[in-house]
C-alpha atoms as a PDB file:
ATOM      1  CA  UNK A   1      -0.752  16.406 -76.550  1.00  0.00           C
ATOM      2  CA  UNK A   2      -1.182  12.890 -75.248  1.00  0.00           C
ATOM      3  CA  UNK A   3      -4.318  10.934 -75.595  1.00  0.00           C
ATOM      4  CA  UNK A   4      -4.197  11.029 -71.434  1.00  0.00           C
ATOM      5  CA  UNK A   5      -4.326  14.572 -71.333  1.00  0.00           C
ATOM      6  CA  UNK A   6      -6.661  14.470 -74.287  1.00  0.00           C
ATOM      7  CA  UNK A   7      -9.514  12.342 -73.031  1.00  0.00           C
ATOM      8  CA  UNK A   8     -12.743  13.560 -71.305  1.00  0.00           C
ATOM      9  CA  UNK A   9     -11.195  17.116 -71.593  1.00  0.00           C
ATOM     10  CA  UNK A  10     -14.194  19.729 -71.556  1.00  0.00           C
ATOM     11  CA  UNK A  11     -14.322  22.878 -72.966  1.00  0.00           C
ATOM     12  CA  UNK A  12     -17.197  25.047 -70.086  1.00  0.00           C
ATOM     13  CA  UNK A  13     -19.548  27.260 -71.802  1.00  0.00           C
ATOM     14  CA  UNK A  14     -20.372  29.256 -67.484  1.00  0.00           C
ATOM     15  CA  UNK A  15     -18.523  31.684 -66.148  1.00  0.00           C
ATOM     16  CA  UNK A  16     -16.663  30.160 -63.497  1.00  0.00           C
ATOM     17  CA  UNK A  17     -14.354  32.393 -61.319  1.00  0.00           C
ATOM     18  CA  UNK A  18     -10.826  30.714 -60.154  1.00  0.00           C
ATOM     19  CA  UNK A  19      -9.744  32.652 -56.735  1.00  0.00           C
ATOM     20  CA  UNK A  20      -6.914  31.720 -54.728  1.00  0.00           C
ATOM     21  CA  UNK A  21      -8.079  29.686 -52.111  1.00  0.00           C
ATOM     22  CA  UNK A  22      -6.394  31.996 -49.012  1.00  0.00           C
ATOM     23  CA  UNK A  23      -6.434  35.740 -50.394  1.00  0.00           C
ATOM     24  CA  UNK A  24      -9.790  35.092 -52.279  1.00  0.00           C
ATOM     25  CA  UNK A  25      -7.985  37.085 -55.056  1.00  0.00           C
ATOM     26  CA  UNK A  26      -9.423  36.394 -58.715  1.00  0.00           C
ATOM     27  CA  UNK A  27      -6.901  34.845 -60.601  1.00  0.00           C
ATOM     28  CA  UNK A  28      -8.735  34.505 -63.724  1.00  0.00           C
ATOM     29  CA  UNK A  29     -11.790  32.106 -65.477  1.00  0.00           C
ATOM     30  CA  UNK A  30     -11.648  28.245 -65.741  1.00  0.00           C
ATOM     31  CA  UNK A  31     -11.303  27.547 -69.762  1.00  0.00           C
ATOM     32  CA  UNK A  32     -11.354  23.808 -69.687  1.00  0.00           C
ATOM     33  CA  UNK A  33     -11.361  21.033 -67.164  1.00  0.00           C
ATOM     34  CA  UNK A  34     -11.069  16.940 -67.265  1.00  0.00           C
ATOM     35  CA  UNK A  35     -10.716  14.430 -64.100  1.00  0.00           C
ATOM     36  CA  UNK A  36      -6.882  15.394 -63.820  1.00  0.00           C
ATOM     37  CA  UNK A  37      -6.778  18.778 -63.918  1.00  0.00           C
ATOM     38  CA  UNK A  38      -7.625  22.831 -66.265  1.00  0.00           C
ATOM     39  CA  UNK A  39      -6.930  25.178 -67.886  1.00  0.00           C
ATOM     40  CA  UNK A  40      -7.178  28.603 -66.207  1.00  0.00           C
ATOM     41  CA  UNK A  41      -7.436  32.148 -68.467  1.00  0.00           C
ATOM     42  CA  UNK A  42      -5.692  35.167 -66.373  1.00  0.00           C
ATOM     43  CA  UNK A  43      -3.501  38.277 -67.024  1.00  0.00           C
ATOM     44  CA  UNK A  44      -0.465  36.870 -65.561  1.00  0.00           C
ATOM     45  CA  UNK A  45       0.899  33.838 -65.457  1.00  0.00           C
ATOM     46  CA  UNK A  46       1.237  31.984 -62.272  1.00  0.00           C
ATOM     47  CA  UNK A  47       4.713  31.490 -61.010  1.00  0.00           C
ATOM     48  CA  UNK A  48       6.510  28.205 -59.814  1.00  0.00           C
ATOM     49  CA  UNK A  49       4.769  24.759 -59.762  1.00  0.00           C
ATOM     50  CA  UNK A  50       3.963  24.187 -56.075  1.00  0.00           C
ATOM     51  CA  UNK A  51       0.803  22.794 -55.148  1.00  0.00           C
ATOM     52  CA  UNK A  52      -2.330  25.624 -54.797  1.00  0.00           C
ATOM     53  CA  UNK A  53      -5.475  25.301 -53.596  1.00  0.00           C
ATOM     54  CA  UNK A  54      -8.171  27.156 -55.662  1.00  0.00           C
ATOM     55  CA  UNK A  55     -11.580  27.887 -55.645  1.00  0.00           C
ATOM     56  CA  UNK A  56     -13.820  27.217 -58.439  1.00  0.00           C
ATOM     57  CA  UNK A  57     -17.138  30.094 -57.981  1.00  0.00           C
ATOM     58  CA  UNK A  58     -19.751  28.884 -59.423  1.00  0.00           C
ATOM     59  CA  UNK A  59     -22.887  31.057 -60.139  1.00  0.00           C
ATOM     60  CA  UNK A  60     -25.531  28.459 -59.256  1.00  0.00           C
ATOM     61  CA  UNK A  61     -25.286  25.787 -57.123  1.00  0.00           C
ATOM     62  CA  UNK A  62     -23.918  22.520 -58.395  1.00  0.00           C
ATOM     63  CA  UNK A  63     -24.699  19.306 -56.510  1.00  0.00           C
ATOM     64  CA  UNK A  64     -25.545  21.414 -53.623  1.00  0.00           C
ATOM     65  CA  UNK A  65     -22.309  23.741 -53.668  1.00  0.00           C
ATOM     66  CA  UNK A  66     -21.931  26.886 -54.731  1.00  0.00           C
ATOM     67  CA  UNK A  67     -18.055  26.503 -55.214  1.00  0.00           C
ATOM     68  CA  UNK A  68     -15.408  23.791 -55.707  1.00  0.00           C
ATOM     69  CA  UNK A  69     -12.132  23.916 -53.836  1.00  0.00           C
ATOM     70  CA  UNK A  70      -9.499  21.961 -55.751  1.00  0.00           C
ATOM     71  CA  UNK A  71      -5.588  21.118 -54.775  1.00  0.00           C
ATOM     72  CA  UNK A  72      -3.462  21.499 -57.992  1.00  0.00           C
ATOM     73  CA  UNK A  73      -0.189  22.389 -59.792  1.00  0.00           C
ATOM     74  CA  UNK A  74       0.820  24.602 -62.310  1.00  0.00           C
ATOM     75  CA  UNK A  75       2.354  22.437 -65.000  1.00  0.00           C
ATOM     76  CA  UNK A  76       2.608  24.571 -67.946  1.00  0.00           C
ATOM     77  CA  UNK A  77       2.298  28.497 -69.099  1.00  0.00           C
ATOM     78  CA  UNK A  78       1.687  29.777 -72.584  1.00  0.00           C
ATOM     79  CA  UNK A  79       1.938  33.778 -73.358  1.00  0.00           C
ATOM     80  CA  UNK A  80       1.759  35.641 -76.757  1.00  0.00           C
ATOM     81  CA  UNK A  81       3.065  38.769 -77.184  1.00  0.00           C
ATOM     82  CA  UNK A  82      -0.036  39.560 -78.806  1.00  0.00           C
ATOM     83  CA  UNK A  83      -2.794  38.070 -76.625  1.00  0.00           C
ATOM     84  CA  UNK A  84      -4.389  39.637 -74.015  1.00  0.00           C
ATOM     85  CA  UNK A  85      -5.096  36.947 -71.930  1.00  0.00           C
ATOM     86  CA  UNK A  86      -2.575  33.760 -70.653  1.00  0.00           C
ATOM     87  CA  UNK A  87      -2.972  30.358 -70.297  1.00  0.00           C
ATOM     88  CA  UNK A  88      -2.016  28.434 -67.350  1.00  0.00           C
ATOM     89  CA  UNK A  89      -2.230  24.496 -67.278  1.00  0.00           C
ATOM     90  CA  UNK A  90      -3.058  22.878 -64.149  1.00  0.00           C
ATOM     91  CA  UNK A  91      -2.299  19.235 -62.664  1.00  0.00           C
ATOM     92  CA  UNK A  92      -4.985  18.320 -60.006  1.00  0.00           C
ATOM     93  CA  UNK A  93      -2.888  16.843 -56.868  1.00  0.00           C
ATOM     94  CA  UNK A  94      -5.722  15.567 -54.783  1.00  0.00           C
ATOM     95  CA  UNK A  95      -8.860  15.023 -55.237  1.00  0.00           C
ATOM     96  CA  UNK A  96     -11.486  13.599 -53.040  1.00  0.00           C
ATOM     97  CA  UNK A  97     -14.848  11.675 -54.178  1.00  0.00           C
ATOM     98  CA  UNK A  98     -17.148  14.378 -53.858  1.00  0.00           C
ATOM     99  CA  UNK A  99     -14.846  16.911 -55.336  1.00  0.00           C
ATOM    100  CA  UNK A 100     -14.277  14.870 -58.414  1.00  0.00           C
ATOM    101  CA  UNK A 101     -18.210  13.913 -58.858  1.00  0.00           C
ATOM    102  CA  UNK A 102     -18.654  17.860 -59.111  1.00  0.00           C
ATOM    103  CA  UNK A 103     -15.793  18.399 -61.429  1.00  0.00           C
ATOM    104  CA  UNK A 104     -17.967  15.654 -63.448  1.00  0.00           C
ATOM    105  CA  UNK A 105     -21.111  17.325 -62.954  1.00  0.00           C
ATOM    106  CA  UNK A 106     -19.641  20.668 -63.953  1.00  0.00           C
ATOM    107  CA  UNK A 107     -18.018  18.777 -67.480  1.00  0.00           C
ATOM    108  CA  UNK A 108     -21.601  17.301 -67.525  1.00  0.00           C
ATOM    109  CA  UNK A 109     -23.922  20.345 -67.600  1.00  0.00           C
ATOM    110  CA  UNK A 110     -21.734  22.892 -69.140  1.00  0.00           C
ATOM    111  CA  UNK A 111     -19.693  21.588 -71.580  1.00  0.00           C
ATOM    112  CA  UNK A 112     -19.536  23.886 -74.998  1.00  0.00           C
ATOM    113  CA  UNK A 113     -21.601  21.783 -77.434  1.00  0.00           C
ATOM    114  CA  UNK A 114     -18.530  21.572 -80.532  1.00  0.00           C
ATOM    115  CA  UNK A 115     -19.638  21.996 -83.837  1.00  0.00           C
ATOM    116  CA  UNK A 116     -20.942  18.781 -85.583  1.00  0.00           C
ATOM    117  CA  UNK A 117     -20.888  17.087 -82.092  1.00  0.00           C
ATOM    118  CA  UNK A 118     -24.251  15.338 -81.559  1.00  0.00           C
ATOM    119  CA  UNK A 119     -26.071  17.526 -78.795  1.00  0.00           C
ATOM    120  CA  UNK A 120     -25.810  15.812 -74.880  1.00  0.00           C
END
């Protein structure tokens, strides 16, 4: 993994739903997220690589917003034939100034505290 798609990456200890932006269909549960993009848990994987716009639920508000809506790509997949669950990576394609101050905000208040990290 590159040290670009390394840095500032945040592992979220909240349930966050990700829904299609259109449909409102549940896709699956935001794993990780950084400035540039995240990682999103689901039964399927998504198909192609054209540019989506989600919808990040949130269960309390977050800088006044209950949800964030977020324009991204799919850039990779992984699958196990033994896991459950699939990972889907995602390339944010646009974001705006607010939207990226509440990706921050949500990195901010619930990131997973790592073992031997100093507490935030």
């Amino acid at each position: 993994m590159s040290e670009a798609r390394r840095q500032g990456r945040e592992v979220i200890d909240y349930f966050v739903q990700v829904l299609e932006h259109d449909t409102g269909h549940l896709l699956g549960y935001l794993v990780d997220v950084t400035e540039h993009g995240f990682m999103l848990q689901s039964h399927e994987p998504l198909e192609g690589d054209q540019e989506q716009t989600f919808r990040l639920v949130l269960r309390e508000p977050l800088d006044g917003a209950d949800h964030i809506e977020v324009t991204a790509r799919r850039v990779w997949t992984r699958e196990k034939d033994t896991a459950v669950f699939v990972h889907n990576g995602l390339q944010f394609t646009r974001l705006d100034d607010e939207t990226r101050q509440r990706i921050r905000s949500l990195m901010e208040r619930h990131a997973l505290e790592q073992a031997g990290a100093p507490a935030r």
